[in-house]
Protein backbone atom coordinates (compact mmCIF):
# COMPACT_ATOMS: atom_id res chain seq x y z
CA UNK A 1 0.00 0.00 0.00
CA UNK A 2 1.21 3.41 -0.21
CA UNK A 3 1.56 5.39 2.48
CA UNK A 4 2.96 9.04 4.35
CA UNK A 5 5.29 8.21 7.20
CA UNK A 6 6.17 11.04 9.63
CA UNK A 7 7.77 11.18 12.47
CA UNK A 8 6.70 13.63 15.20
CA UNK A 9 7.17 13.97 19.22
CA UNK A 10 3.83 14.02 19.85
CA UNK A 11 0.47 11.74 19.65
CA UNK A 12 0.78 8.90 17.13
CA UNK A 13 -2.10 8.62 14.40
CA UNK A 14 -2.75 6.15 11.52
CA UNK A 15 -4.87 8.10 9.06
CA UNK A 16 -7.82 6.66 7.07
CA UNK A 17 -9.29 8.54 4.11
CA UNK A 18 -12.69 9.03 2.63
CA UNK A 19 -13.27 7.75 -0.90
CA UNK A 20 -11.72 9.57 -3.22
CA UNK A 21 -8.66 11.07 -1.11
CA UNK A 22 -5.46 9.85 -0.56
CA UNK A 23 -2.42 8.99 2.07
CA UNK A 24 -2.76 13.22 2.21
CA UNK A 25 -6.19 14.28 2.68
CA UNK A 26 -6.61 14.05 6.60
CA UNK A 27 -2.93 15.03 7.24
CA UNK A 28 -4.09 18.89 8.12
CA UNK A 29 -6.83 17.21 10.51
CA UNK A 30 -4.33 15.09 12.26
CA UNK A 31 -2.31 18.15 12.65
CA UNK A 32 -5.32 20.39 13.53
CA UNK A 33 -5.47 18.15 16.09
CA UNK A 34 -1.82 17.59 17.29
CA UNK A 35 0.91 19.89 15.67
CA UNK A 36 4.00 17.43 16.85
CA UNK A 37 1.80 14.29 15.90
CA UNK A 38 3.37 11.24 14.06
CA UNK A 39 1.96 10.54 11.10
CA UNK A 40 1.13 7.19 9.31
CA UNK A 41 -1.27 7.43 5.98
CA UNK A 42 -2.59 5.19 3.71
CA UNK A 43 -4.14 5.34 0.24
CA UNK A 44 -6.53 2.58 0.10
CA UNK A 45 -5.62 0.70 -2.88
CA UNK A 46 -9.72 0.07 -4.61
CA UNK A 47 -10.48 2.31 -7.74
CA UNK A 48 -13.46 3.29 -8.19
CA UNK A 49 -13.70 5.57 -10.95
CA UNK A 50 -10.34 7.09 -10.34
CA UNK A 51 -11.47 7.60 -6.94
CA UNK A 52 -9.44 5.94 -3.97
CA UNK A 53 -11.25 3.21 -1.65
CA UNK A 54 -10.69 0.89 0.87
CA UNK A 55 -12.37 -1.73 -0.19
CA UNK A 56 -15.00 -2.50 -3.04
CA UNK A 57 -18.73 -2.03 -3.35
CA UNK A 58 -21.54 -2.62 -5.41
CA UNK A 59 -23.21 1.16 -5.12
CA UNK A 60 -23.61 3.15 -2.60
CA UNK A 61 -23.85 1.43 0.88
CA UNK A 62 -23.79 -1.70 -1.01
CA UNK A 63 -20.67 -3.37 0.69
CA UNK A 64 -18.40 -6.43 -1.36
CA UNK A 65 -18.09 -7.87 1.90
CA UNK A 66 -15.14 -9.92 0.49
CA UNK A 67 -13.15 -7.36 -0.47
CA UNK A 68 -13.79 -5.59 2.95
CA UNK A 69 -11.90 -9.16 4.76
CA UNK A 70 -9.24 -9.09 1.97
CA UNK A 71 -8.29 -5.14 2.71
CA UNK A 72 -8.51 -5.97 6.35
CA UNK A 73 -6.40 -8.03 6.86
CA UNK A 74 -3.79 -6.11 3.98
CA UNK A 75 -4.10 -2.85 6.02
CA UNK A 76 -3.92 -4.57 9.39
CA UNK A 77 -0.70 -6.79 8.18
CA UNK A 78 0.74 -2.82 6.55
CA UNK A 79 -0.11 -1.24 10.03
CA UNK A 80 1.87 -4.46 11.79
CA UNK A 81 5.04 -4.14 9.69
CA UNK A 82 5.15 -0.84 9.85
CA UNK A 83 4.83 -0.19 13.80
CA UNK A 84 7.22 -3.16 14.01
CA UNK A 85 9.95 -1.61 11.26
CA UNK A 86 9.62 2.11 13.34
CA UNK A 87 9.78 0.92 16.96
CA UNK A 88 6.11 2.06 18.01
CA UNK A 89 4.11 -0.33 19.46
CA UNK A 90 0.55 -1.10 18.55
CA UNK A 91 -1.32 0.55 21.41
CA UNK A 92 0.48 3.98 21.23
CA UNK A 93 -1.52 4.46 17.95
CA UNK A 94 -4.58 6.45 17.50
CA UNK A 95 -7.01 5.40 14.42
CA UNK A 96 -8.55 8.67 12.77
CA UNK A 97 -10.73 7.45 9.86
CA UNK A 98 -13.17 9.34 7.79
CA UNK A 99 -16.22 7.63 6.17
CA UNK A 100 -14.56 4.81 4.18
CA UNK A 101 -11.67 4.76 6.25
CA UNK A 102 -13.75 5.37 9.28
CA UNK A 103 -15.33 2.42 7.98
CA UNK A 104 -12.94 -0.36 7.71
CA UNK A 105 -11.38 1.13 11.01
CA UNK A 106 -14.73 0.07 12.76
CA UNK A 107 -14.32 -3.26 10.78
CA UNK A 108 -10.94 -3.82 11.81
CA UNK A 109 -12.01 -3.17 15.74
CA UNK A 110 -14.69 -5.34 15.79
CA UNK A 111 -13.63 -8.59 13.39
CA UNK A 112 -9.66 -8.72 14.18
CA UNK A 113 -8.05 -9.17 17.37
CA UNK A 114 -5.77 -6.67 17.48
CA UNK A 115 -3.93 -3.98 20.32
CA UNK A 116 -4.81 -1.20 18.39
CA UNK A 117 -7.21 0.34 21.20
CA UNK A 118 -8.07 3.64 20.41
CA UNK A 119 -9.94 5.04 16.95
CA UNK A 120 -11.77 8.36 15.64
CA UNK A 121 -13.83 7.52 13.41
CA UNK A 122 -15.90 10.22 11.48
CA UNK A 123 -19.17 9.26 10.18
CA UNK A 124 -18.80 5.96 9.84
CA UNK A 125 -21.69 3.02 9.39
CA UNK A 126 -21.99 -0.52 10.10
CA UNK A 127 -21.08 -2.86 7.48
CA UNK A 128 -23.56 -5.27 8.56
CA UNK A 129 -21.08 -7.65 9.59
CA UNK A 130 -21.38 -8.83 13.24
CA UNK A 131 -19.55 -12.73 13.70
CA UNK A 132 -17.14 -12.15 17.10
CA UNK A 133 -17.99 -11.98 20.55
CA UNK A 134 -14.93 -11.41 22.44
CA UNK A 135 -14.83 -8.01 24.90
CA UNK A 136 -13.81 -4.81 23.54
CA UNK A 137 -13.07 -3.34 26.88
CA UNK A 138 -9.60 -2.06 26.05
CA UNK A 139 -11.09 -0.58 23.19
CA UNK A 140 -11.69 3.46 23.47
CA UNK A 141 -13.76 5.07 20.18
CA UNK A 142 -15.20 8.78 19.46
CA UNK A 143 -17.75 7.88 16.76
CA UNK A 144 -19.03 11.63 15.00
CA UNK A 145 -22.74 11.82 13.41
CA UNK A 146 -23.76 14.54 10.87
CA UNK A 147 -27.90 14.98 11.73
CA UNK A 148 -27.71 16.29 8.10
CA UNK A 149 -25.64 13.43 6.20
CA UNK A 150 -27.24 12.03 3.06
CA UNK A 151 -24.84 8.97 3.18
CA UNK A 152 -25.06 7.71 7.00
CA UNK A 153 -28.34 6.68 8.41
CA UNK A 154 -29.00 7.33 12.02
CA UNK A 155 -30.11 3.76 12.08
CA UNK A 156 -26.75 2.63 10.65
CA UNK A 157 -24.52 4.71 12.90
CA UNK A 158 -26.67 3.43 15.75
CA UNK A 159 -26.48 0.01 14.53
CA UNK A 160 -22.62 0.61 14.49
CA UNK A 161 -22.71 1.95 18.29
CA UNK A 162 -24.73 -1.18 19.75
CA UNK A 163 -21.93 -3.70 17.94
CA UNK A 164 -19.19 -1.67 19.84
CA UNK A 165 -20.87 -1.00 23.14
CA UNK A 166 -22.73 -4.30 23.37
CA UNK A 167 -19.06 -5.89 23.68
CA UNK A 168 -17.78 -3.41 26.35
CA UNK A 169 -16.18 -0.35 23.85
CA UNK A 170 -15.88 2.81 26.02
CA UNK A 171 -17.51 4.91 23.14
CA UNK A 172 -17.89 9.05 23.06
CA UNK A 173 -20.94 10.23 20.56
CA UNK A 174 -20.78 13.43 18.82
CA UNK A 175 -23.49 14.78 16.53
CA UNK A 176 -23.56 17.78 14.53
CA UNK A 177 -26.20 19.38 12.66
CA UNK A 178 -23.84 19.00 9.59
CA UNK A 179 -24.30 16.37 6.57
CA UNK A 180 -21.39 14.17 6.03
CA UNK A 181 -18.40 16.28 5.88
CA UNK A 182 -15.93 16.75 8.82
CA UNK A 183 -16.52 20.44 11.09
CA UNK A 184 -14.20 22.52 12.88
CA UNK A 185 -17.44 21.51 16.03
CA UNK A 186 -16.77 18.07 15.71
CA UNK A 187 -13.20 18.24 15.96
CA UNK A 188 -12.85 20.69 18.86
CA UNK A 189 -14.91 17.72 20.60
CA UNK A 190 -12.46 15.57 19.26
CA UNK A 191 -9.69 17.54 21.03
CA UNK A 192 -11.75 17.46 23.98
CA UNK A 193 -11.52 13.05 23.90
CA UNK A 194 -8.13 13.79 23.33
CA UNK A 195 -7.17 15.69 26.05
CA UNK A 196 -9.90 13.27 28.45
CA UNK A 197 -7.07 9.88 27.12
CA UNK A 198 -4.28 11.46 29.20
């Protein structure tokens, strides 16, 4: 996959686009947030109509579930080598996904065991896939709703919520009166979670 690696002093993000952006479209977020942050980007490697995804679908909110466990497990096995290759350890990152990405972040919390154990994600939906059962408890996720989004159902970010909380996710709910695109409001309570990890 290609990615952005950069080293900084301070909080340690792995940053997960929306469709049709790339490894440098939420860099200025991650840095909105956290000027010293390190910095690890992907591009997801699906085209759609020259546009940059994670994983396939069939039309819109029509998931290609097996592409979804392929890129999983690819982005999960990039994140692995990568940590391992700079020294950082799994838990020390922070997950900040928007839409697709925030998608196959949630994906990746609930159907892999992994220590990654903190995400943002940014209107993101279920997938409709639901098949584990061990405790989340280590697990710590802001989830951000847009009351106006034409993409994200309430019931779908709900439906999202209950599969993380029902297995013990310490989750923080934001919701805007915006559609589906990210807000200086929602990222000031981002900040806020932030500042409430330490």
């Amino acid at each position: 996959m290609k990615y952005l690696f950069e080293k900084g002093t301070g909080r340690k993000f792995i940053l997960l686009h929306g469709t049709g952006g790339d490894e440098y479209s939420m860099v200025d977020i991650a840095q909105h947030l956290d000027p010293q942050s390190t910095i690890l980007s992907f591009r997801g490697e699906i085209n759609e109509n020259g546009m940059n995804r994670f994983f396939k679908r069939n039309g819109l909110n029509q998931f290609d579930i097996p592409s979804l466990e392929k890129e999983t497990d690819h982005l999960l096995e990039q994140i692995t080598a990568i940590s391992d290759e700079q020294g950082i350890n799994m838990d020390e990152w922070i997950v900040l996904g928007y839409s697709n990405g925030a998608n196959i972040a949630g994906h990746l919390f609930l159907e892999r065991q992994t220590e990654l154990n903190k995400a943002i994600l940014l209107h993101p939906m279920s997938l409709g896939v639901d098949s584990r059962t061990e405790p989340l408890k280590d697990k710590k996720v802001f989830l951000s709703y847009g009351e106006g989004d034409p993409i994200v159902s309430l019931d779908a970010f709900k439906t999202l919520e209950n599969q993380l909380g029902t297995r013990g996710t310490q989750i923080t709910e934001a919701h805007t009166e915006a559609g589906h695109q990210i807000t200086v409001k929602e990222l000031e309570q981002v900040k806020k979670w932030l500042a409430d990890l330490e």
